[in-house]
Protein backbone atom coordinates (compact mmCIF):
# COMPACT_ATOMS: atom_id res chain seq x y z
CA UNK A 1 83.89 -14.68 123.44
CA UNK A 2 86.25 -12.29 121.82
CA UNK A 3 84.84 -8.95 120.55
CA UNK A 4 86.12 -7.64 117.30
CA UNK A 5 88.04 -4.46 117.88
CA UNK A 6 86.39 -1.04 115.78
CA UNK A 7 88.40 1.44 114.37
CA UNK A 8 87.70 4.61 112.51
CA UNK A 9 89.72 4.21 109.10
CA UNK A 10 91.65 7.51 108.36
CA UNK A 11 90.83 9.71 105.01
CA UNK A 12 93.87 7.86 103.29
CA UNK A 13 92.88 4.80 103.99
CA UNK A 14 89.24 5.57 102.84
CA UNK A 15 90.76 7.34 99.48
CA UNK A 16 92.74 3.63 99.02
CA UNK A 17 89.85 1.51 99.70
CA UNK A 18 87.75 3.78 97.14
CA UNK A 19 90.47 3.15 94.54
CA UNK A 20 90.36 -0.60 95.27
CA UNK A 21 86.84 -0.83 94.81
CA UNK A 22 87.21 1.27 91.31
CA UNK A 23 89.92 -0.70 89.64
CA UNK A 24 87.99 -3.91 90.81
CA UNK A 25 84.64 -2.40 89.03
CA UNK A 26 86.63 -1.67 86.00
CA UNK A 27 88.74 -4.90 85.95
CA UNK A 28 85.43 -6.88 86.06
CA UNK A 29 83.56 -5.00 83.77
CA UNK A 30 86.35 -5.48 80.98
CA UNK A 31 85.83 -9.37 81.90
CA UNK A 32 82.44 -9.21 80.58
CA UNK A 33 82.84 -7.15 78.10
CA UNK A 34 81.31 -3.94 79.05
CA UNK A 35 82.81 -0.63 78.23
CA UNK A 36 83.15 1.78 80.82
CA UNK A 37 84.25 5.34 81.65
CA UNK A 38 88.31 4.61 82.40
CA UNK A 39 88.86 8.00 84.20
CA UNK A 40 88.20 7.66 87.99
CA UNK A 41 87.98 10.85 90.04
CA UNK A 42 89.79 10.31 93.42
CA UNK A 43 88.76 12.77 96.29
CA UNK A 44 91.98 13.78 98.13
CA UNK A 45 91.51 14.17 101.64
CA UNK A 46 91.97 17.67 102.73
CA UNK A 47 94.63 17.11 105.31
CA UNK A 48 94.75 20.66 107.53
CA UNK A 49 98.00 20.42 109.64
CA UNK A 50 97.94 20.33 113.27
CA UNK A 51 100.21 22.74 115.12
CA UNK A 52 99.83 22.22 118.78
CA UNK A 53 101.84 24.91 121.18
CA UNK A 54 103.51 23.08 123.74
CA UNK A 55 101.73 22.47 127.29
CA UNK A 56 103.36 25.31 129.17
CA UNK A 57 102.30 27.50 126.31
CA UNK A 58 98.66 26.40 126.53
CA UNK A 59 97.90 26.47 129.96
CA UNK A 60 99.38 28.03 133.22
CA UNK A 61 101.91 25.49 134.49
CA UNK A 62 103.97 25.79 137.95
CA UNK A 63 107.59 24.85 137.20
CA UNK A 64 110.45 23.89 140.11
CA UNK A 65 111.75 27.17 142.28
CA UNK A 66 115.23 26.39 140.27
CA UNK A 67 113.58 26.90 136.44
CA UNK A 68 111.72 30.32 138.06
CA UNK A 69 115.03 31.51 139.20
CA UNK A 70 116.84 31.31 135.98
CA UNK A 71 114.47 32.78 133.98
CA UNK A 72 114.11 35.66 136.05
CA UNK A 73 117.19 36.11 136.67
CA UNK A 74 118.02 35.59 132.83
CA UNK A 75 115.43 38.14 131.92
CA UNK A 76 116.76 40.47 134.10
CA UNK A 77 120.14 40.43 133.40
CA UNK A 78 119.38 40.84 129.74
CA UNK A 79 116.91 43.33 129.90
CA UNK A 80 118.75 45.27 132.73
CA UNK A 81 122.61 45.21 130.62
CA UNK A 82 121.05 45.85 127.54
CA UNK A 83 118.97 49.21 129.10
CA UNK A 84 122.21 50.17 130.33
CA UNK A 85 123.95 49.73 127.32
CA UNK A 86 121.25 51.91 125.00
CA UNK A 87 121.50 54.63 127.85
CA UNK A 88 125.24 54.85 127.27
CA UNK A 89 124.98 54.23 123.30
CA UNK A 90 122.21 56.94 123.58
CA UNK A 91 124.21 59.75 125.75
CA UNK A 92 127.54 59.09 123.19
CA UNK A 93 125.47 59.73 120.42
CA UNK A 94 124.26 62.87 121.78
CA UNK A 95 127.90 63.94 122.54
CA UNK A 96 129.17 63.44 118.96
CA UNK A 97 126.51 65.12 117.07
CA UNK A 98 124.01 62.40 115.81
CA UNK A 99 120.33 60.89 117.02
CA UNK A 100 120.39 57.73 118.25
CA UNK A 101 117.88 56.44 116.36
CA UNK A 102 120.13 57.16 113.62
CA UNK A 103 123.22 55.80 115.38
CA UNK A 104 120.80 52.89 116.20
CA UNK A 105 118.87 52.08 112.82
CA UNK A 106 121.57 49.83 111.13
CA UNK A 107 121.14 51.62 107.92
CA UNK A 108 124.23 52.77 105.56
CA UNK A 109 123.87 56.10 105.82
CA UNK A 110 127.27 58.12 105.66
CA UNK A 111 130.14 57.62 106.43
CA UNK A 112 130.57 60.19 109.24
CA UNK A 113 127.60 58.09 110.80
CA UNK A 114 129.03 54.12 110.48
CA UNK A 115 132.42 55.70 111.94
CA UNK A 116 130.55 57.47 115.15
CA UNK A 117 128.62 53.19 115.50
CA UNK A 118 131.94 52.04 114.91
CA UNK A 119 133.64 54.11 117.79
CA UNK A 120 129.86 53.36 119.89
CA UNK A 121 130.98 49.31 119.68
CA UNK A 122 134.29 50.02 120.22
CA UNK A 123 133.76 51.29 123.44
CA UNK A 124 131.21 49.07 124.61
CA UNK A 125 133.39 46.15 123.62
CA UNK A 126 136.14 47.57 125.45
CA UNK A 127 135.33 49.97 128.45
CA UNK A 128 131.73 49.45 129.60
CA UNK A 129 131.48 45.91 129.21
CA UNK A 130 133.77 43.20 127.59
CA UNK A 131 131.58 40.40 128.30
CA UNK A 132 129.00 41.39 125.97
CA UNK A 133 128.03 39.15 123.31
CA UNK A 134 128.33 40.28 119.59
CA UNK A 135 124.90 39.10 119.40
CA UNK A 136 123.20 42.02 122.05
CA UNK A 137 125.53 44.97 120.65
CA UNK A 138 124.19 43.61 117.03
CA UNK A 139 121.06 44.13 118.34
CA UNK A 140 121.41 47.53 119.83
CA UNK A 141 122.82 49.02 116.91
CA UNK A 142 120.23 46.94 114.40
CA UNK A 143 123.46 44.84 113.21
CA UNK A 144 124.36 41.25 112.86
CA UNK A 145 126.79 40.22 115.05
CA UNK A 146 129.27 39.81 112.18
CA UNK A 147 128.97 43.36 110.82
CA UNK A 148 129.54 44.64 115.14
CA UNK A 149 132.60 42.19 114.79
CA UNK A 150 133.78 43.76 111.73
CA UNK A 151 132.85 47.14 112.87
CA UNK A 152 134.94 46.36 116.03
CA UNK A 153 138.17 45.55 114.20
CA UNK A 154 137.56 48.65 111.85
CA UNK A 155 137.73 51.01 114.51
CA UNK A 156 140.97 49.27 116.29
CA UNK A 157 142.32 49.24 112.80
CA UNK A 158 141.90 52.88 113.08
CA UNK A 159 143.40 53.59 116.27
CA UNK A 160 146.50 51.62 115.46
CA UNK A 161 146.59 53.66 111.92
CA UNK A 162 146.62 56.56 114.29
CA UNK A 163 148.90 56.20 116.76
């Protein structure tokens, strides 16, 4: 004997069956003759969306020794350069007159000030660490890494202009 499977229709499929049963009402009621009401009021089903973090967000998961390592080496690489980098950008500013949370703000202020960030990039770029992304000196100076590209080539634009 064979048991008829169950299922628990969604809201969709209760809103379509609803509308079935309506048009079917009406259709037979203008058979016989009776007059009825020809607006229908649907109920939409109040659909709330379902955002689910992934697993390792959720709960504490153990991954392999190999995924540990890179993010903590990762993490410490970026947060270790990057301290170093806002110490130096931090003691130049110092030396040339300005705050560095001005240097660092990424604001158009004057002109003296984008020349002393411009100079700042120049010689991170160049002397304290070429392998820098433009991405992390954008973010040390508040920047995209287009406008520390740009700033980059201002300031060696400069130089050569000077020499």
């Amino acid at each position: 004997m064979m048991h008829a499977q169950t299922y628990e229709a969604s809201p969709t499929a209760v809103m379509l069956r609803e509308a079935y049963k309506a048009r079917r009402a009406r259709e037979a009621a203008a058979a016989r003759g009776v007059r009825q009401d020809p607006k229908v009021t649907l109920r939409r089903p109040v659909v709330e969306p379902i955002y689910a973090p992934p697993m390792w967000r959720r709960e504490e998961m153990h991954f392999d020794w190999h995924v540990e390592a890179y993010r903590t080496s990762k993490e410490v690489l970026r947060i270790g350069r990057l301290s170093t980098m806002r110490a130096h950008v931090r003691s130049r500013s110092m030396e040339l007159g300005f705050s560095y949370s001005v240097i660092a703000s990424g604001k158009r202020e004057s002109r003296a000030v984008s020349k002393v960030r411009h100079q700042l990039i120049w010689e991170i770029k160049t002397s304290i660490d070429p392998s820098i992304s433009w991405c992390d000196i954008g973010r040390l100076f508040g920047l995209d890494h287009s406008s520390a590209i740009n700033a980059f080539r201002r300031y060696k634009q400069r130089l050569e202009a000077a020499q």
